[in-house]
N, C-alpha and C. Protein backbone atom coordinates (compact mmCIF):
# COMPACT_ATOMS: atom_id res chain seq x y z
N UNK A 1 -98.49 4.39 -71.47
CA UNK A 1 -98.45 5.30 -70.34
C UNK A 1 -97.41 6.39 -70.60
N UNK A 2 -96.01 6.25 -71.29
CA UNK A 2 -94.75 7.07 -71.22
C UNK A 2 -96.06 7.72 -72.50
N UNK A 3 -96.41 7.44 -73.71
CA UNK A 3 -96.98 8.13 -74.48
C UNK A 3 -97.96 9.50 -73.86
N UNK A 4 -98.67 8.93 -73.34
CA UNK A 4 -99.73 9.99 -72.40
C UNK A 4 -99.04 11.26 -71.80
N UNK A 5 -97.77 10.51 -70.92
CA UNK A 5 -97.12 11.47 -70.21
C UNK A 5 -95.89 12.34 -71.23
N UNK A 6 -95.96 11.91 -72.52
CA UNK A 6 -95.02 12.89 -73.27
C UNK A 6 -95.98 13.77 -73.61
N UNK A 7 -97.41 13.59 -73.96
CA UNK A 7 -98.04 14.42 -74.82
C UNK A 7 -98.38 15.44 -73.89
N UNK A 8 -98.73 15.08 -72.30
CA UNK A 8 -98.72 16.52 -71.53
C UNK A 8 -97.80 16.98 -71.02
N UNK A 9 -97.08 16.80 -71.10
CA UNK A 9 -95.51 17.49 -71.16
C UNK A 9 -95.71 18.66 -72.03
N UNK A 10 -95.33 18.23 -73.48
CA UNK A 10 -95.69 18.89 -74.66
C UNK A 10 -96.86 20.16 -75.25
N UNK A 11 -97.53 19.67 -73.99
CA UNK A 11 -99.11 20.62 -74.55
C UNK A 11 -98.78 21.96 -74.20
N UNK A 12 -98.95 22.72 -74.93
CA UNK A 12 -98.57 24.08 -74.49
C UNK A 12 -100.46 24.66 -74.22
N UNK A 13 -100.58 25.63 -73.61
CA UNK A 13 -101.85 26.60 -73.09
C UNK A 13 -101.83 27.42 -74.27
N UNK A 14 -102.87 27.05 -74.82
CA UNK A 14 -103.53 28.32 -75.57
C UNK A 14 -103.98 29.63 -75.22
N UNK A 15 -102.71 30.68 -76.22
CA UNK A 15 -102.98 32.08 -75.58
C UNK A 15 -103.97 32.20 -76.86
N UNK A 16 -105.24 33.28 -76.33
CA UNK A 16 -105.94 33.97 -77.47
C UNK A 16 -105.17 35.10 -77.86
N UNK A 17 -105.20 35.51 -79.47
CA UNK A 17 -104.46 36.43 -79.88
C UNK A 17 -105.70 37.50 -80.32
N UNK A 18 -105.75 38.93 -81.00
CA UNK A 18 -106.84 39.73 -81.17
C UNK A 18 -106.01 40.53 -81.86
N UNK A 19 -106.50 41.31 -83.08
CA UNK A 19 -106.06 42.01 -83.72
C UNK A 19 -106.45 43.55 -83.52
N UNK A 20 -105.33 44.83 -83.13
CA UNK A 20 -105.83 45.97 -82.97
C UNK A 20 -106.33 46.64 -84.44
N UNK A 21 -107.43 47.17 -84.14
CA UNK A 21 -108.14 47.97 -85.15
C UNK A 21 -107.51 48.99 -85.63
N UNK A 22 -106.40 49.41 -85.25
CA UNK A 22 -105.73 50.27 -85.63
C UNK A 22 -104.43 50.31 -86.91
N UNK A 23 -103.50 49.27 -85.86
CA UNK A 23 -102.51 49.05 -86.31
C UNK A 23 -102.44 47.19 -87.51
N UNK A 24 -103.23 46.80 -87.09
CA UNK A 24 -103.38 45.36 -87.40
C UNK A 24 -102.91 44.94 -87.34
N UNK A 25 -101.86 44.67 -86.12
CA UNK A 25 -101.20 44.11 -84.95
C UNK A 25 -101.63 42.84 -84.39
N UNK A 26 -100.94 40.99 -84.56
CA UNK A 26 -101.77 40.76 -83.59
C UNK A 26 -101.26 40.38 -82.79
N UNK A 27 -101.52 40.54 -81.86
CA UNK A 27 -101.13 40.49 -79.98
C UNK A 27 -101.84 39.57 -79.43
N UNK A 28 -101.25 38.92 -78.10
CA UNK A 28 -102.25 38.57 -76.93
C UNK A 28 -103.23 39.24 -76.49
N UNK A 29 -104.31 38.92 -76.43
CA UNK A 29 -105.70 39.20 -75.86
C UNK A 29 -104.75 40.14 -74.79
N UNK A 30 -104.21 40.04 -73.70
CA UNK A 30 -104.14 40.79 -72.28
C UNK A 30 -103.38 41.98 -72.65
N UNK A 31 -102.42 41.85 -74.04
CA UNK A 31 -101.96 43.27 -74.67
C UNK A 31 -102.50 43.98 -74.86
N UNK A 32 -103.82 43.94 -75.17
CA UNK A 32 -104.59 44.80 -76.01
C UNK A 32 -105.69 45.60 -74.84
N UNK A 33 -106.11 46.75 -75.26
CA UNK A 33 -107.09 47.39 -74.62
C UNK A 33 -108.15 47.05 -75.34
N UNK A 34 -109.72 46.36 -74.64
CA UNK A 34 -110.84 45.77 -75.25
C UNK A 34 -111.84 47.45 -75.07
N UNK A 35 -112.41 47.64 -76.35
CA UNK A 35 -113.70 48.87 -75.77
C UNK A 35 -114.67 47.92 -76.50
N UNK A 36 -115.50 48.34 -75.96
CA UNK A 36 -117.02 47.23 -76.04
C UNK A 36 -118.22 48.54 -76.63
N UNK A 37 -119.77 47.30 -76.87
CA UNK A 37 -120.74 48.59 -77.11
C UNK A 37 -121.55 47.35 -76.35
N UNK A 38 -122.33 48.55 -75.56
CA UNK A 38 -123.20 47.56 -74.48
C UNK A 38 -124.71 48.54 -74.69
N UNK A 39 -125.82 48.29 -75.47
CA UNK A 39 -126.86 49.18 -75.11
C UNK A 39 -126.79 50.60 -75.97
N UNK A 40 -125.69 50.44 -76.62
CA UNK A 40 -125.08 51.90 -77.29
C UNK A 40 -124.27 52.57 -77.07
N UNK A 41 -123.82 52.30 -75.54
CA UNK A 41 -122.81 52.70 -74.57
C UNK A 41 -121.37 52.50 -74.74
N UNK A 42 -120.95 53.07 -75.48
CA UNK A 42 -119.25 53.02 -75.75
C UNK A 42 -118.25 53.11 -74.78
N UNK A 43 -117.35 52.05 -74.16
CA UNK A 43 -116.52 51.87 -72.77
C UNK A 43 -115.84 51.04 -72.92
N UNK A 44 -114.28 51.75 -72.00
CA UNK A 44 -113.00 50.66 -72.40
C UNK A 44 -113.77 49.57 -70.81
N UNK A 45 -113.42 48.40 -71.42
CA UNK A 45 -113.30 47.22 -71.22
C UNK A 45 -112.26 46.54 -70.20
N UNK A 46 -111.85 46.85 -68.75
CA UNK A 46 -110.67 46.70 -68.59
C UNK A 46 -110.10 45.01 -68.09
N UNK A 47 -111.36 44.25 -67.64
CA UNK A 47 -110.89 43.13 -67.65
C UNK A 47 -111.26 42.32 -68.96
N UNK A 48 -112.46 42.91 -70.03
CA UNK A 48 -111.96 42.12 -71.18
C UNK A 48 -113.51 41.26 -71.18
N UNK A 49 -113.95 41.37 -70.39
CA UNK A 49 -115.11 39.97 -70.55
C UNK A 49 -116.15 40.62 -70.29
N UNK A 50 -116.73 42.08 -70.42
CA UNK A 50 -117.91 42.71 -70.77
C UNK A 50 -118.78 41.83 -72.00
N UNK A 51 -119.97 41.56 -71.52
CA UNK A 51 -120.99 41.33 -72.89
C UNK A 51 -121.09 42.16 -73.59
N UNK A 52 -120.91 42.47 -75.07
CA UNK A 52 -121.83 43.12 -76.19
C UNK A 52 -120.49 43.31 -77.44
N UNK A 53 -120.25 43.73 -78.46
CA UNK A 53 -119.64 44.00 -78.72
C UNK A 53 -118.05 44.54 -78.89
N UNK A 54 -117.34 43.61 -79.24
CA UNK A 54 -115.57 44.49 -79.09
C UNK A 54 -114.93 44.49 -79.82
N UNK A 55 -113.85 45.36 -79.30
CA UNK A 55 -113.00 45.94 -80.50
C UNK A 55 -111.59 46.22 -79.37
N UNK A 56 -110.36 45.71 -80.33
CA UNK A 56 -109.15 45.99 -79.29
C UNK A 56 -108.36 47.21 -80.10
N UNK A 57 -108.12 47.46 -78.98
CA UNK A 57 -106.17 48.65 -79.52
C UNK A 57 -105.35 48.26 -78.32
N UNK A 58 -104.29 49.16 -78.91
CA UNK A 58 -103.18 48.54 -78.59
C UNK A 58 -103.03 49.86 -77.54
N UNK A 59 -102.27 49.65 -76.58
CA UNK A 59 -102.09 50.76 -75.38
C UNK A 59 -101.37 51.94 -75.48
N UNK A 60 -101.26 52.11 -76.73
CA UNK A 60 -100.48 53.36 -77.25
C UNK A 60 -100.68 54.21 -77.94
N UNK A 61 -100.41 55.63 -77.77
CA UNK A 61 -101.42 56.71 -78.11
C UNK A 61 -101.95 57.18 -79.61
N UNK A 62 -100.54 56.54 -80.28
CA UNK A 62 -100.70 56.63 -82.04
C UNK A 62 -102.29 55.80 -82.61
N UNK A 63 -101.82 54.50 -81.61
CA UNK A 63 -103.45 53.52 -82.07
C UNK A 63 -104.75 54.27 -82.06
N UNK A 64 -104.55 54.58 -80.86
CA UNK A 64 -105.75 55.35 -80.19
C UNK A 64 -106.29 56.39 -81.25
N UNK A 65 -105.06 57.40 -81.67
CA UNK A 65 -105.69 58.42 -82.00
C UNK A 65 -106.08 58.08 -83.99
N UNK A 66 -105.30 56.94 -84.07
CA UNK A 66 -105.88 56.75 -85.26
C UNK A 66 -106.86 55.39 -85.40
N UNK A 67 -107.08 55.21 -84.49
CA UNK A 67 -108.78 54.21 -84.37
C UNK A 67 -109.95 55.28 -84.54
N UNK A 68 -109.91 56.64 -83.82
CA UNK A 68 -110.70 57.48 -83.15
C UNK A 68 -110.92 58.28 -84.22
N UNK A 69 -110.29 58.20 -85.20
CA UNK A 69 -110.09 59.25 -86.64
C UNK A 69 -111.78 58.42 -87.36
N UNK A 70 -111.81 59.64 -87.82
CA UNK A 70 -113.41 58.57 -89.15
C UNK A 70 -113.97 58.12 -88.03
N UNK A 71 -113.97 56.92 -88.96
CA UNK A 71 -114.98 56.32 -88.55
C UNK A 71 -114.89 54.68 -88.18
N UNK A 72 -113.68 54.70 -88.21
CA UNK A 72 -113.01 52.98 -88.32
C UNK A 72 -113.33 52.40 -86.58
N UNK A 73 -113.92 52.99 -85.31
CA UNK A 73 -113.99 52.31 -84.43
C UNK A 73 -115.75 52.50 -84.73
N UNK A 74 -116.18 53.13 -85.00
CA UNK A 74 -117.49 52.99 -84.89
C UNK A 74 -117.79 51.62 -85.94
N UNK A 75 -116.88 51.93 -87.11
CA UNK A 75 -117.87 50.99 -88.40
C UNK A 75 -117.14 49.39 -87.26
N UNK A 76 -116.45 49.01 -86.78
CA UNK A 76 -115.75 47.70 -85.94
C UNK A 76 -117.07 47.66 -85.04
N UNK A 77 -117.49 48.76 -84.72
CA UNK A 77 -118.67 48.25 -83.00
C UNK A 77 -120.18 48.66 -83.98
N UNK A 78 -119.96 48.73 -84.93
CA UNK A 78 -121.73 48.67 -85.50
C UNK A 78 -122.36 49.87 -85.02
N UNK A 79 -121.96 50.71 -85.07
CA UNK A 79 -122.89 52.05 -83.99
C UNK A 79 -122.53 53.07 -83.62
N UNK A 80 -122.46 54.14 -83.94
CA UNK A 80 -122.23 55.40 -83.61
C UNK A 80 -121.85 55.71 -82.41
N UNK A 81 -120.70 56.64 -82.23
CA UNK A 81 -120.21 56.96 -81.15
C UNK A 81 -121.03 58.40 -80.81
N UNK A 82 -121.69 58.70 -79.54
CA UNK A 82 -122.05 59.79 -79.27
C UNK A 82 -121.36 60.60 -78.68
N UNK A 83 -120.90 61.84 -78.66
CA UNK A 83 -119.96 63.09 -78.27
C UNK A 83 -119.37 62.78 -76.95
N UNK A 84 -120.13 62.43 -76.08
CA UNK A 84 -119.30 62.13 -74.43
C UNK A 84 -118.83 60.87 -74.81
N UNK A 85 -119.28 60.28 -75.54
CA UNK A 85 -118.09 58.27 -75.62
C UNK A 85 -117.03 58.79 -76.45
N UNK A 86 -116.94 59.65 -77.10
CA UNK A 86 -115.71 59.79 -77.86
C UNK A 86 -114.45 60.91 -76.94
N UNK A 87 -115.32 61.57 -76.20
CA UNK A 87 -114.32 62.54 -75.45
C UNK A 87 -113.93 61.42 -74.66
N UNK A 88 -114.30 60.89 -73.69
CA UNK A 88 -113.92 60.13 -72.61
C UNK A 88 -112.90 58.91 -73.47
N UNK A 89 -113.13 58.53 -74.88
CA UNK A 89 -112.38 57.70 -75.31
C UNK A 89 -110.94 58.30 -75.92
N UNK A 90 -110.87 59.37 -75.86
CA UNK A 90 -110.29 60.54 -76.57
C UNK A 90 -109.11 61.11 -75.57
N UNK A 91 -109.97 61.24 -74.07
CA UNK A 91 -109.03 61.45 -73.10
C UNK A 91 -108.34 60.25 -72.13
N UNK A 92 -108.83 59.30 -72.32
CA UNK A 92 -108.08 58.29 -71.85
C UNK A 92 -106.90 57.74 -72.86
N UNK A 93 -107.13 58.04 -73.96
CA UNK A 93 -105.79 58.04 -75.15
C UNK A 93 -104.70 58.66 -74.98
N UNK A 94 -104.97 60.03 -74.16
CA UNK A 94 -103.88 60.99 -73.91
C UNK A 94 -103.11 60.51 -72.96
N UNK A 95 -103.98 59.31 -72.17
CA UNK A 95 -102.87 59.52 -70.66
C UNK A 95 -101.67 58.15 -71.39
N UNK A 96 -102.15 57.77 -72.43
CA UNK A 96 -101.26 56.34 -72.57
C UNK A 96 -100.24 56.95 -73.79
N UNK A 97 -98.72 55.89 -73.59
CA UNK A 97 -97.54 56.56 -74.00
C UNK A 97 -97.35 56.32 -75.48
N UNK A 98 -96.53 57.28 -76.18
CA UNK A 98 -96.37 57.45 -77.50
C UNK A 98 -95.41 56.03 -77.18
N UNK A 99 -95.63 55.87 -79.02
CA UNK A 99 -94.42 54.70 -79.39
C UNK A 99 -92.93 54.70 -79.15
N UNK A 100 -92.47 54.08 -78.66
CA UNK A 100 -91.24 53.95 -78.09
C UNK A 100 -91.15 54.34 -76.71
N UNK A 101 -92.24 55.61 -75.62
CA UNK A 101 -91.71 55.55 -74.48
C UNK A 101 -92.21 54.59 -73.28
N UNK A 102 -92.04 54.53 -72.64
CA UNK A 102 -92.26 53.66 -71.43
C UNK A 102 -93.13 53.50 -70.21
């Protein structure tokens, strides 16, 4: 019985970790910003549990803008980004903060 009750003591919760496509960083799943491909449809992800395809970065604008370079988020989601998924992915990069500010 004391055995049982040491081992759940002990058990720690498994965090999922995810690597940003950018930086190759790996973080907690809830660090990371998830964008998905649903149908062809390129969209950040904000709780994370969209069906179809994903791909994480990290919430900071350097990631962003060098995921968004080439071709390295498309070749991660299998599929071409079309001109409005990349602006809209492009301008939501801007609003998030360079490295180091807050």
């Amino acid at each position: 019985m004391k055995n049982n009750l040491n081992k759940q003591i002990l058990r720690q919760r498994h965090v999922p970790e995810r690597s940003c496509i950018s930086c190759r960083e790996k973080k907690t799943k809830r660090e990371l910003i998830r964008i998905v491909c649903r149908a062809g449809v390129v969209e950040i992800d904000p709780k994370g549990k969209e069906a179809g395809r994903g791909v994480y970065l990290c919430p900071i604008r350097e990631c962003w803008d060098t995921g968004l370079k080439g071709n390295r988020l498309e070749y991660a989601l299998r599929t071409e980004l079309i001109l409005e998924n990349r602006q809209a992915l492009i301008e939501y990069g801007k609003s998030l903060p360079r490295r180091g500010e807050s």
